[in-house]
PDB file of N, CA and C in Angstrom:
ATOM      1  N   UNK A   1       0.819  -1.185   0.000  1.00  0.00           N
ATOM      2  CA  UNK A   1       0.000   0.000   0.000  1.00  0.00           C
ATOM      3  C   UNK A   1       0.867   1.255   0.000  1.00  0.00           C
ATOM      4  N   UNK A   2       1.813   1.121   0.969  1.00  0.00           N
ATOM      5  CA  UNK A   2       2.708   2.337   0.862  1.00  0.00           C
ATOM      6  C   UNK A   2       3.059   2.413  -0.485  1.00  0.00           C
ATOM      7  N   UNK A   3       3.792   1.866  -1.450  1.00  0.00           N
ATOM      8  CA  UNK A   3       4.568   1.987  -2.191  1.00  0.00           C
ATOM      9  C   UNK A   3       3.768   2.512  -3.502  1.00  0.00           C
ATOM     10  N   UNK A   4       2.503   1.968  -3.436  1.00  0.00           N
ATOM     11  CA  UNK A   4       1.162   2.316  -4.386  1.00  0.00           C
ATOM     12  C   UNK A   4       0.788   3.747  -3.949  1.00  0.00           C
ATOM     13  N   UNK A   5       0.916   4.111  -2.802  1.00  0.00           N
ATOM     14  CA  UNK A   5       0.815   5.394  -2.128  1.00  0.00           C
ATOM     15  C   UNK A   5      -1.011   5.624  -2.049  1.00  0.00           C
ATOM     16  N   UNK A   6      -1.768   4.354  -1.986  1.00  0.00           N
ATOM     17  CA  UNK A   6      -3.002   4.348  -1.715  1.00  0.00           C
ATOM     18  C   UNK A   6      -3.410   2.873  -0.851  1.00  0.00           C
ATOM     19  N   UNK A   7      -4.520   3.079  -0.352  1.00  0.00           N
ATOM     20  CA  UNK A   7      -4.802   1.814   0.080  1.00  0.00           C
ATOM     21  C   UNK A   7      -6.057   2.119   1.338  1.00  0.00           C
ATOM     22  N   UNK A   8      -6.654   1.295   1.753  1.00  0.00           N
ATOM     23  CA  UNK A   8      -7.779   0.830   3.322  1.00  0.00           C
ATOM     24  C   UNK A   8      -7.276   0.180   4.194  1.00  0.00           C
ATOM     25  N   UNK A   9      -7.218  -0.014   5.021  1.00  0.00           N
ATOM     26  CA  UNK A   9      -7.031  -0.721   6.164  1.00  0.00           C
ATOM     27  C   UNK A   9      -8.454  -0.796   6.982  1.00  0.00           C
ATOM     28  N   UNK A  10      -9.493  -1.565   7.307  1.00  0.00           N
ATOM     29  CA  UNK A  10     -11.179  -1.307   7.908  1.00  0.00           C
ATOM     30  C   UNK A  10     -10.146  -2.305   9.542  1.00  0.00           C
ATOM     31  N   UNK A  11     -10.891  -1.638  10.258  1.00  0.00           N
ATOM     32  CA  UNK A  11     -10.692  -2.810  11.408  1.00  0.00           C
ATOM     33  C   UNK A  11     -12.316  -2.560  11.811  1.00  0.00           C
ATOM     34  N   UNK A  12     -12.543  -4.203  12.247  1.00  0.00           N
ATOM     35  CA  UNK A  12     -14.382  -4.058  13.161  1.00  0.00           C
ATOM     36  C   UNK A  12     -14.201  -4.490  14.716  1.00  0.00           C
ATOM     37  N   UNK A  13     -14.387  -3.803  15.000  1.00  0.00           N
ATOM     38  CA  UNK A  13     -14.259  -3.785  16.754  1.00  0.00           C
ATOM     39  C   UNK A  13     -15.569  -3.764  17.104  1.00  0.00           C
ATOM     40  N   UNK A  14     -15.176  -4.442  18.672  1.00  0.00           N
ATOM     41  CA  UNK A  14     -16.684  -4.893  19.504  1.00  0.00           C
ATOM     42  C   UNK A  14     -17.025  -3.647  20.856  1.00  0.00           C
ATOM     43  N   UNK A  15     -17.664  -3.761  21.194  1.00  0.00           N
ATOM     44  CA  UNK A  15     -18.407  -2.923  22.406  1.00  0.00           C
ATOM     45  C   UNK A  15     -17.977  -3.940  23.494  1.00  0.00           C
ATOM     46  N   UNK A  16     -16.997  -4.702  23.784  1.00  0.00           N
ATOM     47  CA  UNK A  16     -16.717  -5.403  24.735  1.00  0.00           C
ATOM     48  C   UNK A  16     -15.230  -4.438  25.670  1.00  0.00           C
ATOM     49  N   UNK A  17     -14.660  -3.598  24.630  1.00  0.00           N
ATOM     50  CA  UNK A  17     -13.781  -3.012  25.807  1.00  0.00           C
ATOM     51  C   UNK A  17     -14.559  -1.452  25.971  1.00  0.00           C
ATOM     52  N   UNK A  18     -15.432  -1.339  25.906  1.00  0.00           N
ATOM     53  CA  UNK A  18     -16.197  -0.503  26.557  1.00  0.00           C
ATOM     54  C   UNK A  18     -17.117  -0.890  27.664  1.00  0.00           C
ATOM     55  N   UNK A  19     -17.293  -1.893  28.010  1.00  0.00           N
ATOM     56  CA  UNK A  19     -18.331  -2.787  29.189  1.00  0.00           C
ATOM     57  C   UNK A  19     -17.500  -2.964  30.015  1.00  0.00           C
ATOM     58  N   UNK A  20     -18.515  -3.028  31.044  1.00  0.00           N
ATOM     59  CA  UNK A  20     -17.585  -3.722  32.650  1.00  0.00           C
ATOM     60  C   UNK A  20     -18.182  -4.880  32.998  1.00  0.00           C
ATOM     61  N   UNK A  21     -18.014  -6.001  32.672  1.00  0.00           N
ATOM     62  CA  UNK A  21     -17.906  -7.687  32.967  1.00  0.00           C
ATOM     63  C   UNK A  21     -16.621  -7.681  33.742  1.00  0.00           C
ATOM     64  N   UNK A  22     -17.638  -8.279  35.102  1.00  0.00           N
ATOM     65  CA  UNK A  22     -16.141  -8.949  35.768  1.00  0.00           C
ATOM     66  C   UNK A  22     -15.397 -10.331  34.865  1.00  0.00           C
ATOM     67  N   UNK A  23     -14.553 -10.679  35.045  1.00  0.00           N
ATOM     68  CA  UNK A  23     -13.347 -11.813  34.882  1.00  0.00           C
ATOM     69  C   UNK A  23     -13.261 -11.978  33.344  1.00  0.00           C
ATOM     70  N   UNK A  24     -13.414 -11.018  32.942  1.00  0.00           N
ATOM     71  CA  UNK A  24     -12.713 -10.495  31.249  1.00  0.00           C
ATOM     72  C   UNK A  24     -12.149  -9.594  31.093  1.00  0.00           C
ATOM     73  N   UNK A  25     -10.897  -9.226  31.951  1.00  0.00           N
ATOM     74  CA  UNK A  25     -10.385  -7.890  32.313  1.00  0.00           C
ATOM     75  C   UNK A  25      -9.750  -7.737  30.879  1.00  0.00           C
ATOM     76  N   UNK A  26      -8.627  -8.943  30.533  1.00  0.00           N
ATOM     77  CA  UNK A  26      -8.084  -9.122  29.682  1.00  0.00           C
ATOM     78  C   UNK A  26      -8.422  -8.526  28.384  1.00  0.00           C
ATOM     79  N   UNK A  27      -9.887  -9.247  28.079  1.00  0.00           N
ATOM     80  CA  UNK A  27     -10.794  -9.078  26.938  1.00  0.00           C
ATOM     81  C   UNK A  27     -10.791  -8.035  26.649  1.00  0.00           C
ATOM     82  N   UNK A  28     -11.171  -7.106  27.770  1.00  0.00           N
ATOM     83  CA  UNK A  28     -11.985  -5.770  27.869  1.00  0.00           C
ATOM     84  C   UNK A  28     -10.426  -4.896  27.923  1.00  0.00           C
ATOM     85  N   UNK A  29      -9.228  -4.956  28.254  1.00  0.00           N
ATOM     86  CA  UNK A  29      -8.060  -4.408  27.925  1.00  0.00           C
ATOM     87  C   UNK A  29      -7.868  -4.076  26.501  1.00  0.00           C
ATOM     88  N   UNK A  30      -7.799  -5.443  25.936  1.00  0.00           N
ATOM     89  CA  UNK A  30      -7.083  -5.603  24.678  1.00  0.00           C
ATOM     90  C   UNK A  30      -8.508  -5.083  23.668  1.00  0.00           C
ATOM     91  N   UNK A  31      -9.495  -5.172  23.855  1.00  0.00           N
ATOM     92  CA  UNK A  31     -11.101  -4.487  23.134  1.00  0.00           C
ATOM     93  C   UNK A  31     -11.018  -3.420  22.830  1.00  0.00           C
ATOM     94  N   UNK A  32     -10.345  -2.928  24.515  1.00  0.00           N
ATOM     95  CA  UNK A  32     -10.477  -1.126  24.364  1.00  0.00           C
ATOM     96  C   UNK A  32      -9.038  -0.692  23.947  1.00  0.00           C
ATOM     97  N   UNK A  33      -7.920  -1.448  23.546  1.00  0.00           N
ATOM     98  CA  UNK A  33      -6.996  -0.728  22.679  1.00  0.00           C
ATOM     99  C   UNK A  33      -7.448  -0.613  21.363  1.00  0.00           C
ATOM    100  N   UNK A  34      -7.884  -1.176  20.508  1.00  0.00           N
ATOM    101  CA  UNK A  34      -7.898  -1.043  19.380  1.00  0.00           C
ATOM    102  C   UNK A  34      -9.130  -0.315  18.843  1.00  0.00           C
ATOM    103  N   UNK A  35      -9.506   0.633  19.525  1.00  0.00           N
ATOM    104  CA  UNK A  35      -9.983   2.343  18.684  1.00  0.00           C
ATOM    105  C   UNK A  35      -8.696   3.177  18.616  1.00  0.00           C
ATOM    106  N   UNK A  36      -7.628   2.898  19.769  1.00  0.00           N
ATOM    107  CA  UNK A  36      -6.864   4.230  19.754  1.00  0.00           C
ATOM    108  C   UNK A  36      -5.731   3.524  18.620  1.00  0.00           C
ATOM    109  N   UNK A  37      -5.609   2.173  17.953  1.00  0.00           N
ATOM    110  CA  UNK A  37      -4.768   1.408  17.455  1.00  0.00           C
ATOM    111  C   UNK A  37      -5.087   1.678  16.194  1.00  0.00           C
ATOM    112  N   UNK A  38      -6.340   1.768  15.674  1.00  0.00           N
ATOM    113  CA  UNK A  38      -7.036   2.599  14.521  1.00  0.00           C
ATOM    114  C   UNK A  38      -6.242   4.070  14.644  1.00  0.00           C
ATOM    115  N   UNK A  39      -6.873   4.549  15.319  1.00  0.00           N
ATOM    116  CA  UNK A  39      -6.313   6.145  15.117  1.00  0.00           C
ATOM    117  C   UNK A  39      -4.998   6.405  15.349  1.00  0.00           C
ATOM    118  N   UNK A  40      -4.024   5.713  15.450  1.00  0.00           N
ATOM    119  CA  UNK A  40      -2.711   5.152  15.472  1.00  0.00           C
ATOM    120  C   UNK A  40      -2.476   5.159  14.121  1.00  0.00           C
ATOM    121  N   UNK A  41      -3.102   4.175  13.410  1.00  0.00           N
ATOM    122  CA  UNK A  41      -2.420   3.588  12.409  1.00  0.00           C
ATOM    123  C   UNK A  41      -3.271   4.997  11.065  1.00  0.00           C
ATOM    124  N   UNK A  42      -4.289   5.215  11.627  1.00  0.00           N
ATOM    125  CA  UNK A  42      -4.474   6.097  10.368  1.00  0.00           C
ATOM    126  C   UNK A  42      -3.610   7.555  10.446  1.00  0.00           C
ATOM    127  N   UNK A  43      -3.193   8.058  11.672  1.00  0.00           N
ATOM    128  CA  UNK A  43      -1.643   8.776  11.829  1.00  0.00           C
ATOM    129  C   UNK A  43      -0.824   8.837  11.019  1.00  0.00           C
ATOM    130  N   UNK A  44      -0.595   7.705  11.114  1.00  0.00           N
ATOM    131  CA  UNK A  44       1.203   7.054  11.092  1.00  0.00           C
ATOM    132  C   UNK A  44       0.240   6.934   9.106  1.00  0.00           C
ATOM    133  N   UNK A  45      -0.214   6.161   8.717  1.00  0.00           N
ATOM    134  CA  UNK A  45      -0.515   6.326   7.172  1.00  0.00           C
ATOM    135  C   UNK A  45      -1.346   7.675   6.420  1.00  0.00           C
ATOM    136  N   UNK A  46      -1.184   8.254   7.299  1.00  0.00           N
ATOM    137  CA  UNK A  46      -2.028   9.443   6.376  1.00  0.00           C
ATOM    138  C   UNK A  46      -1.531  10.424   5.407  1.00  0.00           C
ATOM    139  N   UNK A  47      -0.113  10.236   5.562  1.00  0.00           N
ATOM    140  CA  UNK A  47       0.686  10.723   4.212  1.00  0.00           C
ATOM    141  C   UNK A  47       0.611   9.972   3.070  1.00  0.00           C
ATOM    142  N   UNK A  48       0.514   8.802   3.470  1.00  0.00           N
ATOM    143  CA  UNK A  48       0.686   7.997   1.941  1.00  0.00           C
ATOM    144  C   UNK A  48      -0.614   7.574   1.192  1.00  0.00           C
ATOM    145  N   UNK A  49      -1.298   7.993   1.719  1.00  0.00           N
ATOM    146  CA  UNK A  49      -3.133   8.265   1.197  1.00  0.00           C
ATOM    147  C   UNK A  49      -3.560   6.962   2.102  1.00  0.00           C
ATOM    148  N   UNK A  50      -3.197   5.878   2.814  1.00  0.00           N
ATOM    149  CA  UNK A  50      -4.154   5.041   3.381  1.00  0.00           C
ATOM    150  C   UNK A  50      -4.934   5.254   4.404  1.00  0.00           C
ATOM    151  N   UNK A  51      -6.010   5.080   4.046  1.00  0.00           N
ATOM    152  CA  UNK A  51      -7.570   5.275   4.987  1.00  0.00           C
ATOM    153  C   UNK A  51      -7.698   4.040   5.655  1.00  0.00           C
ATOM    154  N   UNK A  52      -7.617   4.560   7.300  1.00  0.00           N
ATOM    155  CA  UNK A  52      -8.207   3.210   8.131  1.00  0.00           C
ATOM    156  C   UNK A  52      -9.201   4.094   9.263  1.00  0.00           C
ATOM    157  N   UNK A  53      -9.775   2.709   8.742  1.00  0.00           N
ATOM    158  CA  UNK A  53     -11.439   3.090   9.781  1.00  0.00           C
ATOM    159  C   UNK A  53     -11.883   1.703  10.934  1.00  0.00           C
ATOM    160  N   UNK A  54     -12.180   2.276  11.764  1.00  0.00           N
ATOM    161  CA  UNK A  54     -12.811   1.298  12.171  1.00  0.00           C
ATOM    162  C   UNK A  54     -14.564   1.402  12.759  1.00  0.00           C
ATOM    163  N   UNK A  55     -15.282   0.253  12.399  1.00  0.00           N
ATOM    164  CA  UNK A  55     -16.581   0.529  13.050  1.00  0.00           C
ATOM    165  C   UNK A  55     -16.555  -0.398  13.864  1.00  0.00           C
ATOM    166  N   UNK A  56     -17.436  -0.159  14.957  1.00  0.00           N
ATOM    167  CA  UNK A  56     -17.986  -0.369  16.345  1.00  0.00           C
ATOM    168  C   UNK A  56     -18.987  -0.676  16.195  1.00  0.00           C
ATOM    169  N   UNK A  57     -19.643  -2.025  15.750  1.00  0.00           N
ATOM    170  CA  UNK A  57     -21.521  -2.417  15.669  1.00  0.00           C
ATOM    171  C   UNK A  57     -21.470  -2.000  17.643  1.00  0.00           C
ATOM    172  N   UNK A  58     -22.952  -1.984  18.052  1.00  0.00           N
ATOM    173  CA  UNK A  58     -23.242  -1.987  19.142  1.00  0.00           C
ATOM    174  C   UNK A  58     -23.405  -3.778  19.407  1.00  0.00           C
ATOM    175  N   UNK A  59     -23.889  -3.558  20.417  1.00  0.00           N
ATOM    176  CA  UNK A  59     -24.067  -5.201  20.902  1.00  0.00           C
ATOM    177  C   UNK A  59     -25.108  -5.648  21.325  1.00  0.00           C
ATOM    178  N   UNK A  60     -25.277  -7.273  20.575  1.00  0.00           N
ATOM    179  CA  UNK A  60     -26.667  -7.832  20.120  1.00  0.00           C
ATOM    180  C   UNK A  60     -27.352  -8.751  21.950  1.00  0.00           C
ATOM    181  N   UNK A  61     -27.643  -8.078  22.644  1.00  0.00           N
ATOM    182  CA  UNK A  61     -28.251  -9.060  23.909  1.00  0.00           C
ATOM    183  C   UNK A  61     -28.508 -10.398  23.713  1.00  0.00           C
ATOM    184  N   UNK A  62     -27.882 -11.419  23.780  1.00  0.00           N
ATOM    185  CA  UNK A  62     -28.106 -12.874  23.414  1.00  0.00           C
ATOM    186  C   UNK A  62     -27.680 -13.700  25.174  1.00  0.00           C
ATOM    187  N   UNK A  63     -27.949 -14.734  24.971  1.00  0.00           N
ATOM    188  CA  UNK A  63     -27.976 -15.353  26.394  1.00  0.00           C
ATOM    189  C   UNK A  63     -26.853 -15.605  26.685  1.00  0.00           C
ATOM    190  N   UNK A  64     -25.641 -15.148  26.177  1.00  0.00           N
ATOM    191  CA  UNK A  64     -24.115 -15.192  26.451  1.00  0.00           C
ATOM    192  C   UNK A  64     -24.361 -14.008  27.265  1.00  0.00           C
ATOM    193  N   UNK A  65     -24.640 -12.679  27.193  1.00  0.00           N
ATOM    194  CA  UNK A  65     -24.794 -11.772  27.993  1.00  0.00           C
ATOM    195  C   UNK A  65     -25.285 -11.516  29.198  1.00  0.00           C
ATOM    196  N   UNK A  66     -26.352 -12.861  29.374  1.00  0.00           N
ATOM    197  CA  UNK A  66     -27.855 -13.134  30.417  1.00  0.00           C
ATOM    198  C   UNK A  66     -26.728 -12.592  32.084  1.00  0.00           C
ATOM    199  N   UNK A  67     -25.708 -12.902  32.283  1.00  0.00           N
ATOM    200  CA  UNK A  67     -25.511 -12.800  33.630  1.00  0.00           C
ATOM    201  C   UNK A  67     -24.353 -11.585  33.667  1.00  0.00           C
ATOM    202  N   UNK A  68     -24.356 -10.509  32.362  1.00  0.00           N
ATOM    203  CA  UNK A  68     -23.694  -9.339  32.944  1.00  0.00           C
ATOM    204  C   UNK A  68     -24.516  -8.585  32.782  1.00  0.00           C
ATOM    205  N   UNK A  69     -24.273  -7.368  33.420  1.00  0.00           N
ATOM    206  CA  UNK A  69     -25.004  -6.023  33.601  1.00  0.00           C
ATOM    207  C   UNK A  69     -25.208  -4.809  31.735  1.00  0.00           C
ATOM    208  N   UNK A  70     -26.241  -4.514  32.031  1.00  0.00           N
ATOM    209  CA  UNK A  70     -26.238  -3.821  30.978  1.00  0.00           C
ATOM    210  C   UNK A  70     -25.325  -2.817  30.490  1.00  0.00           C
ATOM    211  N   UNK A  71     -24.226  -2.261  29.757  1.00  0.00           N
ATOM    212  CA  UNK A  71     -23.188  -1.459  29.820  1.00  0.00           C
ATOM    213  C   UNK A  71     -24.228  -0.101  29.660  1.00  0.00           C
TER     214      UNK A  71
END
């Protein structure tokens, strides 16, 4: 991409490092780096024309969720 001096990079990230679930600290660490890892990387490429985005769907209530708190 650099060398083409164009290119995308999409990342899709979850609403899980924005929640507070106990005993997924981990999860919820490494979740909530990668918005600022996006805006990192579209930084660091924005001279050479590459566009990175990332979207954030919200999150679907399913019975994996049933015993944490609503964020």
């Amino acid at each position: 991409m650099q060398k083409k001096k164009e290119g995308a990079i999409h990342s899709h990230l979850v609403g899980g490092g924005r929640a507070r679930h106990p005993g997924n600290t981990c999860y919820q660490v490494v979740k909530g780096a990668l918005p600022q890892f996006a805006r990192a990387l579209a930084r660091e490429f924005a001279n050479d024309n590459i566009r990175c985005n990332a979207v954030a769907p919200g999150v679907i209530r399913t019975r994996f969720h049933a015993a944490c708190p609503t964020p």
